[in-house]
Protein backbone atom coordinates (compact mmCIF):
# COMPACT_ATOMS: atom_id res chain seq x y z
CA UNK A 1 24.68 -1.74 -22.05
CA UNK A 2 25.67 -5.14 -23.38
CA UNK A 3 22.54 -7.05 -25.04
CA UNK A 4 23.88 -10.21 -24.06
CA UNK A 5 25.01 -9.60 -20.70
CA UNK A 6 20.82 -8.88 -20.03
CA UNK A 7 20.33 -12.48 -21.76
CA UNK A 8 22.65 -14.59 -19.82
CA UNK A 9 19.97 -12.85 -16.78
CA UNK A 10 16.88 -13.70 -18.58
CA UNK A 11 18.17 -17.54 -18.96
CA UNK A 12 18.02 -18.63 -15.60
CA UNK A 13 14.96 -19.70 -15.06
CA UNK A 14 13.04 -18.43 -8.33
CA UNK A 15 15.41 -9.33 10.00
CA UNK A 16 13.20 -8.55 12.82
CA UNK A 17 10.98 -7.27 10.58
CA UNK A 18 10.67 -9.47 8.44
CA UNK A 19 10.40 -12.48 10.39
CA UNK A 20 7.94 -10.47 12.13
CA UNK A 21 5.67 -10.45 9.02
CA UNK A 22 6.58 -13.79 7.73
CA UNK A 23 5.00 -14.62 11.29
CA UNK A 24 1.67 -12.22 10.71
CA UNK A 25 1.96 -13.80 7.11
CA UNK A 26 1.89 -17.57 8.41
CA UNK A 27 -0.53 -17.09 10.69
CA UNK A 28 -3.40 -15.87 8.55
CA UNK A 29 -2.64 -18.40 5.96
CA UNK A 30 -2.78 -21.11 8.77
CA UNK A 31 -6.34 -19.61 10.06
CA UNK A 32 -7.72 -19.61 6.97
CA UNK A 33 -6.91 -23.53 6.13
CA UNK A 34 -7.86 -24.44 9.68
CA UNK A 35 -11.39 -22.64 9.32
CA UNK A 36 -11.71 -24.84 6.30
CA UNK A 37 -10.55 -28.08 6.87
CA UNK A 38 -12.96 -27.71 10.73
CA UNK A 39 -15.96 -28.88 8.73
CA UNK A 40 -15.71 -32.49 8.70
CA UNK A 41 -13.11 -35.40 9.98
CA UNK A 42 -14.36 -37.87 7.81
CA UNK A 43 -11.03 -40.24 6.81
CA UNK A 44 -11.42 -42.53 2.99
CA UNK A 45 -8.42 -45.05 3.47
CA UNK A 46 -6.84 -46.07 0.18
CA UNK A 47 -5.18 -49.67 -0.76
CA UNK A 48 -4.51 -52.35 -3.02
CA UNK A 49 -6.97 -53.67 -2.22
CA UNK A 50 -11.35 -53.06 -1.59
CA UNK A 51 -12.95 -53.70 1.89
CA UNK A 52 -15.40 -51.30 3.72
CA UNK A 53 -13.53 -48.22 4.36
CA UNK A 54 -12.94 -49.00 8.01
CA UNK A 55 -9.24 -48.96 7.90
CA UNK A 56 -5.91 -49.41 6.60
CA UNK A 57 -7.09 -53.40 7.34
CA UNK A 58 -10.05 -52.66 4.93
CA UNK A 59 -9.12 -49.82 3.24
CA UNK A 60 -12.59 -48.51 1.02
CA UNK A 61 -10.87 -47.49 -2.77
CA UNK A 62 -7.72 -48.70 -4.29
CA UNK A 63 -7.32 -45.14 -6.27
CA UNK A 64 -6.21 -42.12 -5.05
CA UNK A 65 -8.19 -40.01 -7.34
CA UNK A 66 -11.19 -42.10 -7.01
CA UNK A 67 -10.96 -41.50 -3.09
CA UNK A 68 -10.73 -37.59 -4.13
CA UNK A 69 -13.61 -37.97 -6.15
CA UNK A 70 -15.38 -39.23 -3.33
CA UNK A 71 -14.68 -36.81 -0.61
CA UNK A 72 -16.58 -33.98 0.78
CA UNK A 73 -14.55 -30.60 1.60
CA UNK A 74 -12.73 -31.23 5.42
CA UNK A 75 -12.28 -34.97 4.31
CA UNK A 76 -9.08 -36.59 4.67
CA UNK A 77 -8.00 -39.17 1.66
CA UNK A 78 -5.16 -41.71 3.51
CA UNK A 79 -2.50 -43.33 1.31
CA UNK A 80 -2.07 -46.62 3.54
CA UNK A 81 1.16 -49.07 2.61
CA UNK A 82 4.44 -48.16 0.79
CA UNK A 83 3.68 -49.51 -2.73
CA UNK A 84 3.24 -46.66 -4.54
CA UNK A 85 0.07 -45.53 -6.15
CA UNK A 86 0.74 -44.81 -10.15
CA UNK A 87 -1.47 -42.36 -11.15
CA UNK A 88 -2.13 -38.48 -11.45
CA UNK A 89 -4.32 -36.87 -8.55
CA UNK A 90 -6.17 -33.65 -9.40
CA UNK A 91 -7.79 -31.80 -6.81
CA UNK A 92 -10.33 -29.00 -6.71
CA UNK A 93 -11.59 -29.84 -2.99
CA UNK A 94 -10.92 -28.82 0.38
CA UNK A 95 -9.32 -31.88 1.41
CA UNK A 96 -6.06 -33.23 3.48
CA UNK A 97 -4.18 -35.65 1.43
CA UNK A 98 -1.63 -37.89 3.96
CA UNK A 99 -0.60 -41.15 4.58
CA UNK A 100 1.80 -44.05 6.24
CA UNK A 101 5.30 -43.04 6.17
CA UNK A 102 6.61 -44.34 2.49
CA UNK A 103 3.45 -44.01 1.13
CA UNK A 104 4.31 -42.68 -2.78
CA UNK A 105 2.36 -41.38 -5.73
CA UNK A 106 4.29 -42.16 -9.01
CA UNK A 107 4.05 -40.61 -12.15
CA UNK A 108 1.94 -43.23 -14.51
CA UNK A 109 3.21 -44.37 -17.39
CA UNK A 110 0.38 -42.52 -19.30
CA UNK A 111 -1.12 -39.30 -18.30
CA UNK A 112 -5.02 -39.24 -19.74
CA UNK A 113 -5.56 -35.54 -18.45
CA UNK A 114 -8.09 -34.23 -21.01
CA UNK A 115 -8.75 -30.56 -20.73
CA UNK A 116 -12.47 -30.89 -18.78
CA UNK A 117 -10.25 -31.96 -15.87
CA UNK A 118 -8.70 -28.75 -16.10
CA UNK A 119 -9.46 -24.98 -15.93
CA UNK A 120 -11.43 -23.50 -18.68
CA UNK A 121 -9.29 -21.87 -20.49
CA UNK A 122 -7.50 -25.00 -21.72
CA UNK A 123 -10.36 -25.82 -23.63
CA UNK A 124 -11.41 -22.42 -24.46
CA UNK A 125 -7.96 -21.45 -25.38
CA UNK A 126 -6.57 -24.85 -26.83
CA UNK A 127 -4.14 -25.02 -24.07
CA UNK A 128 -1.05 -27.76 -23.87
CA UNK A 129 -1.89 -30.63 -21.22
CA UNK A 130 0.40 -30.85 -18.92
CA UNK A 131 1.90 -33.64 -17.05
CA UNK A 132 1.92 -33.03 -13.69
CA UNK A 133 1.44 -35.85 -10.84
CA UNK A 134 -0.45 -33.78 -8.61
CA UNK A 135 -2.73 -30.78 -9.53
CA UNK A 136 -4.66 -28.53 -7.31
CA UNK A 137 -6.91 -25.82 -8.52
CA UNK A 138 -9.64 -23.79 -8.50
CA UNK A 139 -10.77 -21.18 -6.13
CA UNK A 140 -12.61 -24.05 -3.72
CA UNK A 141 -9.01 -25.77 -3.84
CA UNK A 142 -7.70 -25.86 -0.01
CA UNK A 143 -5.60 -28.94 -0.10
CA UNK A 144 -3.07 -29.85 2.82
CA UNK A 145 -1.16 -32.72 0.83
CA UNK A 146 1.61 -33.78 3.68
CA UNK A 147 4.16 -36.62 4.48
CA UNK A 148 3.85 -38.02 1.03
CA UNK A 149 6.54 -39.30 -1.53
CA UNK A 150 5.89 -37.74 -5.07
CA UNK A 151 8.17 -38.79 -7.89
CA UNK A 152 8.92 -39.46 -10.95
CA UNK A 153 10.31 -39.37 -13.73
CA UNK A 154 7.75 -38.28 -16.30
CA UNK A 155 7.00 -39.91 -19.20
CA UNK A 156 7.45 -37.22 -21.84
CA UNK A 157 6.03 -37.25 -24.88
CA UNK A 158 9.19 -37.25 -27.08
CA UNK A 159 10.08 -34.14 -27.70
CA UNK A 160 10.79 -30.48 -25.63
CA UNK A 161 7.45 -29.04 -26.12
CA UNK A 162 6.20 -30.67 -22.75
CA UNK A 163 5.19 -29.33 -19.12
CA UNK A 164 6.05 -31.68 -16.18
CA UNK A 165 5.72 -31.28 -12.77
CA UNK A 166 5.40 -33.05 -9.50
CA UNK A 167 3.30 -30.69 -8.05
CA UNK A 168 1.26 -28.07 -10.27
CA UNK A 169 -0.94 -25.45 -7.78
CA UNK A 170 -2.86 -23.03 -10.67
CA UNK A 171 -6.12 -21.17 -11.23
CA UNK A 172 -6.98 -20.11 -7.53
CA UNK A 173 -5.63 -22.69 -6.22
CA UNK A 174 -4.48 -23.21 -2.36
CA UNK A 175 -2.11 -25.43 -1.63
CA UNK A 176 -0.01 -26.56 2.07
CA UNK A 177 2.37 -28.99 1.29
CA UNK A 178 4.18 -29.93 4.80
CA UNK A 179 6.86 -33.03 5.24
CA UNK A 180 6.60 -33.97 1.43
CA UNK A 181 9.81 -35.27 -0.55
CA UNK A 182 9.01 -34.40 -4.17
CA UNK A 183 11.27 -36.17 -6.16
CA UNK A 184 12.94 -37.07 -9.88
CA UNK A 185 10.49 -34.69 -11.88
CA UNK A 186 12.33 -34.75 -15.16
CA UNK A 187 11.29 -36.87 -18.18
CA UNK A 188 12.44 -40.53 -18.44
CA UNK A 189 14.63 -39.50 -21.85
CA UNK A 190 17.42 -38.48 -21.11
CA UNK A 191 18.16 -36.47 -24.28
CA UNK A 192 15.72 -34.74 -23.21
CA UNK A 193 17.74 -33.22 -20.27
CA UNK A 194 18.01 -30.00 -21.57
CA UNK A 195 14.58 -29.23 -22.55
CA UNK A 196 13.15 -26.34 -20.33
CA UNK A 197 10.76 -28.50 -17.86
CA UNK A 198 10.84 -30.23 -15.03
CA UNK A 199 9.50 -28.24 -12.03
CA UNK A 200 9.10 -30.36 -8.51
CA UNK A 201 6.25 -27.64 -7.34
CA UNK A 202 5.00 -25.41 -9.51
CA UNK A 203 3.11 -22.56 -8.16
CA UNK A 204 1.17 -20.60 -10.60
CA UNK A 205 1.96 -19.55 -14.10
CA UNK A 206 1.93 -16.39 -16.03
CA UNK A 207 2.45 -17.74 -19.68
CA UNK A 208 0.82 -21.10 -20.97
CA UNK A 209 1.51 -22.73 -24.24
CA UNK A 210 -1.08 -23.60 -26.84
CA UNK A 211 -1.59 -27.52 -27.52
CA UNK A 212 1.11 -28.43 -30.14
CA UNK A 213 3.72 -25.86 -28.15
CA UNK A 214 3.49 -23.32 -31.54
CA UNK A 215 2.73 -20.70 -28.86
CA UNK A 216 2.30 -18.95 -25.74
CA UNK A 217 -0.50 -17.08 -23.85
CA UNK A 218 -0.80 -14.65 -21.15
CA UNK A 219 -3.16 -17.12 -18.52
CA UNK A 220 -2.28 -15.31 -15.56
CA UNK A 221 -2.68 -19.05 -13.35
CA UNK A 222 -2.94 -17.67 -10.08
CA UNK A 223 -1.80 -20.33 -7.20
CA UNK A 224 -0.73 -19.91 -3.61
CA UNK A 225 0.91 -22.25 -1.26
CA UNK A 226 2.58 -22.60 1.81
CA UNK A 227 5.80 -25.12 1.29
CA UNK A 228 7.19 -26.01 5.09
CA UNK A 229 9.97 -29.27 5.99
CA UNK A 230 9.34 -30.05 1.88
CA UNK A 231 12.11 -32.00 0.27
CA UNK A 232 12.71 -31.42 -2.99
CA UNK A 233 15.74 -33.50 -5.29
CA UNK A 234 15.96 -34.72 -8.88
CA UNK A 235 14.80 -31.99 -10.80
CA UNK A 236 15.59 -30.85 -14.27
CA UNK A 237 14.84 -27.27 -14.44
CA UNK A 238 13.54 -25.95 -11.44
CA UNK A 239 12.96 -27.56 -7.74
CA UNK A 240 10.45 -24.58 -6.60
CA UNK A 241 8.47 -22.10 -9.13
CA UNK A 242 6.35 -19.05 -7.95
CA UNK A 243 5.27 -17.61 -10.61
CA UNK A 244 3.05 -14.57 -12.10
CA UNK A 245 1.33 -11.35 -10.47
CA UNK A 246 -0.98 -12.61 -7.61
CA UNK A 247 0.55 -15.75 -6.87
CA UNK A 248 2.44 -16.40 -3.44
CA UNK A 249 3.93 -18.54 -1.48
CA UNK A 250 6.33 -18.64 1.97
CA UNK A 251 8.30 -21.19 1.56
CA UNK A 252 10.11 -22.41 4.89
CA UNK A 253 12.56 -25.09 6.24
CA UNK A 254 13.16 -26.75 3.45
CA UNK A 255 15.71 -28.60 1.45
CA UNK A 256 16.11 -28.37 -1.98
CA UNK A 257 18.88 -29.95 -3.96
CA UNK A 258 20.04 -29.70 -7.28
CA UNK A 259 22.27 -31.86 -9.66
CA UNK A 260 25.13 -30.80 -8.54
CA UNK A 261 28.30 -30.59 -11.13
CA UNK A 262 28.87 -34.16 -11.77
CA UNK A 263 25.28 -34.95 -11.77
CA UNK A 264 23.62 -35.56 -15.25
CA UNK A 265 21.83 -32.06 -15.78
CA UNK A 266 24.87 -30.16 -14.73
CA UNK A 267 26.31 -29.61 -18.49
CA UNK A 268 23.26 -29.17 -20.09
CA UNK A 269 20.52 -27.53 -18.61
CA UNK A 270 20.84 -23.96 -15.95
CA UNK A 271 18.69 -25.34 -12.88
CA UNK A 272 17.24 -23.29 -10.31
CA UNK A 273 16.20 -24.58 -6.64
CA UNK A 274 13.28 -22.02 -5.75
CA UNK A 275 12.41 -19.21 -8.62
CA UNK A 276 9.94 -16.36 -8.20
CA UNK A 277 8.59 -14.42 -11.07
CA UNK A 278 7.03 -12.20 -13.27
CA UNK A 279 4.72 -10.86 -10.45
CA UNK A 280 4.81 -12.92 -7.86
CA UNK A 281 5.78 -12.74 -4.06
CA UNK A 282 6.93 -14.42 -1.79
CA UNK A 283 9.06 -15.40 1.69
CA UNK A 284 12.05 -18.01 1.37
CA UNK A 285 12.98 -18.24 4.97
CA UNK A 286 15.32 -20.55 6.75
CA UNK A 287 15.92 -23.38 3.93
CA UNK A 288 18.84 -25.23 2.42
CA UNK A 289 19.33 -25.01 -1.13
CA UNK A 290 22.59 -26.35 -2.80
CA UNK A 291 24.30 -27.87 -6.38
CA UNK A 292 22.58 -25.78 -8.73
CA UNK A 293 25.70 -25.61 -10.90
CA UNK A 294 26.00 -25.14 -14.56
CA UNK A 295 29.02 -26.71 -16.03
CA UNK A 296 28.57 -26.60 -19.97
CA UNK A 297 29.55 -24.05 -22.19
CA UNK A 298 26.37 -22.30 -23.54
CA UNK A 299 26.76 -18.45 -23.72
CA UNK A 300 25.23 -17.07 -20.82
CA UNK A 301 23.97 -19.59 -18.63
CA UNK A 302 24.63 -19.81 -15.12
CA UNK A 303 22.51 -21.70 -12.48
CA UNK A 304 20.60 -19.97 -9.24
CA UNK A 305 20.24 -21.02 -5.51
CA UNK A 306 16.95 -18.67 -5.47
CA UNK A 307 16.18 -16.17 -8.43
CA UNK A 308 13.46 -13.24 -8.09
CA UNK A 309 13.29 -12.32 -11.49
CA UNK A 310 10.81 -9.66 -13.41
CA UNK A 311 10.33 -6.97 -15.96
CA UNK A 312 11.43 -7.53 -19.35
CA UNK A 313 8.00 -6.91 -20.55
CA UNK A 314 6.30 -8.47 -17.47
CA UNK A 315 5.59 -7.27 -14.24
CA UNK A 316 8.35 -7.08 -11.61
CA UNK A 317 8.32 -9.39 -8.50
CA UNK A 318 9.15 -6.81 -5.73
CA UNK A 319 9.10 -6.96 -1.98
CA UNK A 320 10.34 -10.98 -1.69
CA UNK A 321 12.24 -11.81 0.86
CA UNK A 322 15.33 -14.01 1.79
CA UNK A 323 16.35 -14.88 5.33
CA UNK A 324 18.66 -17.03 7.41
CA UNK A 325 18.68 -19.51 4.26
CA UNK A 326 22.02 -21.76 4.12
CA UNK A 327 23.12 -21.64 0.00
CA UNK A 328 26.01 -23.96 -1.09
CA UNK A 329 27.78 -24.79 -4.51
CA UNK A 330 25.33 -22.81 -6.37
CA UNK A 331 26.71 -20.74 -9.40
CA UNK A 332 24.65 -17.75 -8.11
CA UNK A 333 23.71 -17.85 -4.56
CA UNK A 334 20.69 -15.19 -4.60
CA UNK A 335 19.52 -13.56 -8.13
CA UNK A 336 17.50 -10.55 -7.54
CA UNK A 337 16.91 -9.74 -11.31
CA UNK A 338 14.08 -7.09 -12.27
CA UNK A 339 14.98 -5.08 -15.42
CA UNK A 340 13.14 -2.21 -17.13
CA UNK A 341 10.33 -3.04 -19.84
CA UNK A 342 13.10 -2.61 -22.30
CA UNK A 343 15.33 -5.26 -20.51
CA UNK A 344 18.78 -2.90 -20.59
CA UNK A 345 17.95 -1.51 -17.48
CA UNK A 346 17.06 -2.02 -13.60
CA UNK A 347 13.44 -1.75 -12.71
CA UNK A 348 12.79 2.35 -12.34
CA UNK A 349 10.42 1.71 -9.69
CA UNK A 350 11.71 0.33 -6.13
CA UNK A 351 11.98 -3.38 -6.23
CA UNK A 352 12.61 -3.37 -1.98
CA UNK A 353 13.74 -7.65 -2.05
CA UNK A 354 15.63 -8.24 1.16
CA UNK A 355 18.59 -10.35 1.77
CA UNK A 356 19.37 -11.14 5.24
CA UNK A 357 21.03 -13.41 7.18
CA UNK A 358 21.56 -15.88 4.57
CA UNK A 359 25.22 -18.40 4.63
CA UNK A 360 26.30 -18.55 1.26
CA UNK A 361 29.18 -20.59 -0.03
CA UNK A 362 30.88 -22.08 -3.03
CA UNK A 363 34.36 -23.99 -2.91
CA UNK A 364 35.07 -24.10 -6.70
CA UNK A 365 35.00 -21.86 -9.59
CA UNK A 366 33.13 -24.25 -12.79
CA UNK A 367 30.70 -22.14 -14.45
CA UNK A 368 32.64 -21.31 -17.90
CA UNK A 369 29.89 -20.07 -19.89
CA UNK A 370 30.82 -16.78 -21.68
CA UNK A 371 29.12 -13.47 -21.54
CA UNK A 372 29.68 -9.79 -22.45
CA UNK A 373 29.30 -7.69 -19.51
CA UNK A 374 28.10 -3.87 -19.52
CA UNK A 375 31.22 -2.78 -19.43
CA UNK A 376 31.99 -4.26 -22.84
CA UNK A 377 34.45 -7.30 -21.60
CA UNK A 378 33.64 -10.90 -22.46
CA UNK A 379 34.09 -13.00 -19.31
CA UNK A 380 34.41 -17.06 -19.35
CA UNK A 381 32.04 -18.00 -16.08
CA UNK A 382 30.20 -15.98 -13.89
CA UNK A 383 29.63 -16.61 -10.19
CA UNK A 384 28.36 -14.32 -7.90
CA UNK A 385 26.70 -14.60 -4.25
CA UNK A 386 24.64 -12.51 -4.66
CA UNK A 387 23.47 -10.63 -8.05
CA UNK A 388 21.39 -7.72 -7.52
CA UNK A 389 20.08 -6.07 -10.34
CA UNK A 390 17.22 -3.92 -8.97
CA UNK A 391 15.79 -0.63 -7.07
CA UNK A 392 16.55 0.19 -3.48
CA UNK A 393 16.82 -3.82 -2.51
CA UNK A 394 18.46 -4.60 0.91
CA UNK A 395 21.48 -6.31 1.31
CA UNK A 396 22.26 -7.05 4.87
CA UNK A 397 24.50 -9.25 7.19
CA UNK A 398 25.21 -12.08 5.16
CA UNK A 399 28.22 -14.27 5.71
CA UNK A 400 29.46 -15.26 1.77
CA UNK A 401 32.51 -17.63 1.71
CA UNK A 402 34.59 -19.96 -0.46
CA UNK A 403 36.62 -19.97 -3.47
CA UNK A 404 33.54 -20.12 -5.96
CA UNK A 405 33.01 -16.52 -4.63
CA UNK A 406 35.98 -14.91 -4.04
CA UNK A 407 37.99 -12.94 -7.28
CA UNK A 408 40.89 -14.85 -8.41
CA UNK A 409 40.75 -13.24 -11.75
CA UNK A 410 38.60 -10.74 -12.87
CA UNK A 411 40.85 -10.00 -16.08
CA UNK A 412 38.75 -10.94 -19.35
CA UNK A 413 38.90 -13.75 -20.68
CA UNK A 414 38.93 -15.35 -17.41
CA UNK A 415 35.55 -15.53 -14.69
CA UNK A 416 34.24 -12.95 -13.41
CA UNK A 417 33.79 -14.00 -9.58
CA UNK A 418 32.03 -11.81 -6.95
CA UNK A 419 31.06 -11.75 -3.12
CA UNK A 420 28.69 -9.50 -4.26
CA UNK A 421 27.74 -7.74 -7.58
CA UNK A 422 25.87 -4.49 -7.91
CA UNK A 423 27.84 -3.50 -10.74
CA UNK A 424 28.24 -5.35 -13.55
CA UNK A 425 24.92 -4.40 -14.72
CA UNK A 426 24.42 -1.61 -12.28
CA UNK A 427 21.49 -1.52 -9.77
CA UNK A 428 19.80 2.03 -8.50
CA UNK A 429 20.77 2.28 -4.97
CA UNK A 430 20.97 -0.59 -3.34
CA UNK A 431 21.67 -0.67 0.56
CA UNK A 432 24.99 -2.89 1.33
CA UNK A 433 25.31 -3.30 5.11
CA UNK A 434 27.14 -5.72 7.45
CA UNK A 435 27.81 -8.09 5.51
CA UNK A 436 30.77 -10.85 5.48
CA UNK A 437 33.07 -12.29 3.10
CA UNK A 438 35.26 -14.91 4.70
């Protein structure tokens, strides 16, 4: 099989029954964060201004993080006003952050993150600090951060080796995130655009580079969350990133949009609007993703709706599912990627991801960037809506439509564009059942 056909898959970086355990799923997660947050009701209002902590009137800290500092687990830290609040939050606590409608945290101009702020190992293992405008972790971490703005753009610090996010969720750390609109997380240089960063949430991480970016580590961050109604736009790599074994997430009724092909990203940079990886699990249930569309001319890079990617050398994510999710103008509507150690190969174990239900569209053909294919062709754009390459995965009852996804020409040189591909690089039985192509 083709060497590069595998590395145009390893560029893109996330029924009944199964709404049945997304329920079972949801409702443990939700018992566990209510047993936590029962403790204590105690509210620490946050202004522009210092009075005695009665109110929004007299709000009692005029930072964020100092309010955070403050609190007890079960406390809730309110963001009062619409001027935002510049500054980087980290949270190890058991706390609900909220606030007016409008109220923003911004990316500051600086980021003074040092590594005691952060888990152990960056100091132990002379980790990279990241920029991130909100961090949660640790194993005492049960945050509900809801109805807040959190944008950029990032600072930077002049080069690619960077790691920005808008919300980072690492190191046994629990996160809820409910009615936020996470927005702009890419760096303020824009020739910078096609440096690989620029996550809105980040949750967990398998790999972490060492200060001065010279190398990478197997960390292992662990993270969990549960993303519901979360708005996510203005991203430069990835909107949503679940990532490494033991981290999760369900990730529900949300919108997540990408550059789109006209947008500034689109010719330089593969973007992906939710990724999970290398391990991790996960439900992506009822959400909107769209404009995740590559238009340069890079070999092998196409962009993702939602990619479950794994193997390769790292452990497969297996057993994620996809349901009733509404995909539009992506170059790929649904990636399920996990290769063989080697990376020439499907998985040999059974992967068992789950399409279902989903509405998947594209009206245009404009990826053009070339590939070889396993069956020794070079193609000029791939598009696909949905990729499988995997072990026993379910695809069922779908409804894929548009021109972006039906085969005008599937003669090299030109695209190669599918409703569905199990073949290009072949999958190990996968289950094809009811679905539509319209």
């Amino acid at each position: 099989m083709s060497r590069t056909f595998s590395l145009r898959k390893i560029m893109f970086f996330v029924g009944p029954v199964a709404a049945l355990v997304l329920a079972l799923a949801t409702l443990f997660a939700v018992q566990t964060f209510s047993r936590t947050f029962a403790a204590s009701s105690h509210t620490r209002y946050v202004g522009h201004t210092a009075g005695t902590n009665a109110s929004c009137s007299s709000p009692g800290y005029t930072s964020v993080q100092a309010a955070v500092d403050a609190a007890s687990n079960g406390d809730i830290i309110y963001l009062c006003g619409t001027v935002p609040y510049a500054e980087q939050v980290i949270i190890t606590k058991a706390i609900t952050l909220t606030g007016d409608a409008g109220a923003t945290i911004q990316a500051p101009a600086t980021f003074t993150t040092t590594a005691s702020q952060l888990p152990p190992q960056f100091a132990s293992d002379n980790l990279a600090i990241p920029q991130a405008i909100v961090i949660v972790w640790g194993a005492g971490s049960n945050a509900r951060v809801m109805n807040l703005n959190i944008t950029g753009p990032l600072p930077g610090n002049g080069g690619c080796g960077a790691d920005e996010y808008g919300v980072l969720v690492i190191a046994g750390g629990k996160a809820v995130l409910q009615g936020d609109h996470v927005s702009n997380i890419h760096d303020s240089n824009s020739a910078l655009y096609g440096c690989q960063f620029g996550v809105g949430i980040e949750v967990g991480r398998r790999y972490w580079h060492t200060a001065g970016y010279g190398s990478a580590k197997v960390e292992n961050f662990v993270g969990q969350a549960m993303i519901t109604r979360v708005t996510v736009t203005g991203y430069q790599k990835n909107g949503i990133t679940v990532d490494g074994p033991g981290s999760k997430a369900n990730i529900t009724g949300s919108t997540i949009d990408g550059a789109g092909r006209d947008n500034q990203f689109a010719p330089i940079i593969a973007q992906n609007g939710i990724q999970i990886s290398r391990g991790a699990v996960g439900q992506v249930v009822g959400n909107t993703v769209a404009g995740n569309s590559y238009t340069g001319t890079a070999p092998g890079a196409s962009s993702g709706g939602i990619l479950v990617y794994g193997g390769c050398g790292d452990p497969d994510s297996v057993k994620v599912v996809v349901e009733g999710n509404m995909l539009s103008n992506n170059d790929v509507g649904v990636y399920l990627n996990n290769y063989d150690p080697s990376c020439t190969a499907p998985a040999p174990q059974k992967t068992n991801e789950e399409v279902l239900n989903n509405k998947i569209s594209n009206n245009a053909v404009t990826n053009q960037s070339s590939y070889t294919a396993s069956d020794g062709n070079t193609y000029n754009g791939y598009q696909a809506g949905i990729d499988d390459i995997g072990n026993y995965d379910l695809i069922v009852q779908n409804t894929i439509s548009g021109t972006g996804y039906t085969p005008a020409q599937t003669t090299p040189p030109g695209p190669l564009v599918l409703p569905i591909d199990t073949t290009s690089f072949p999958t190990i039985h996968p289950t094809v059942l009811g679905n539509r192509v319209i």
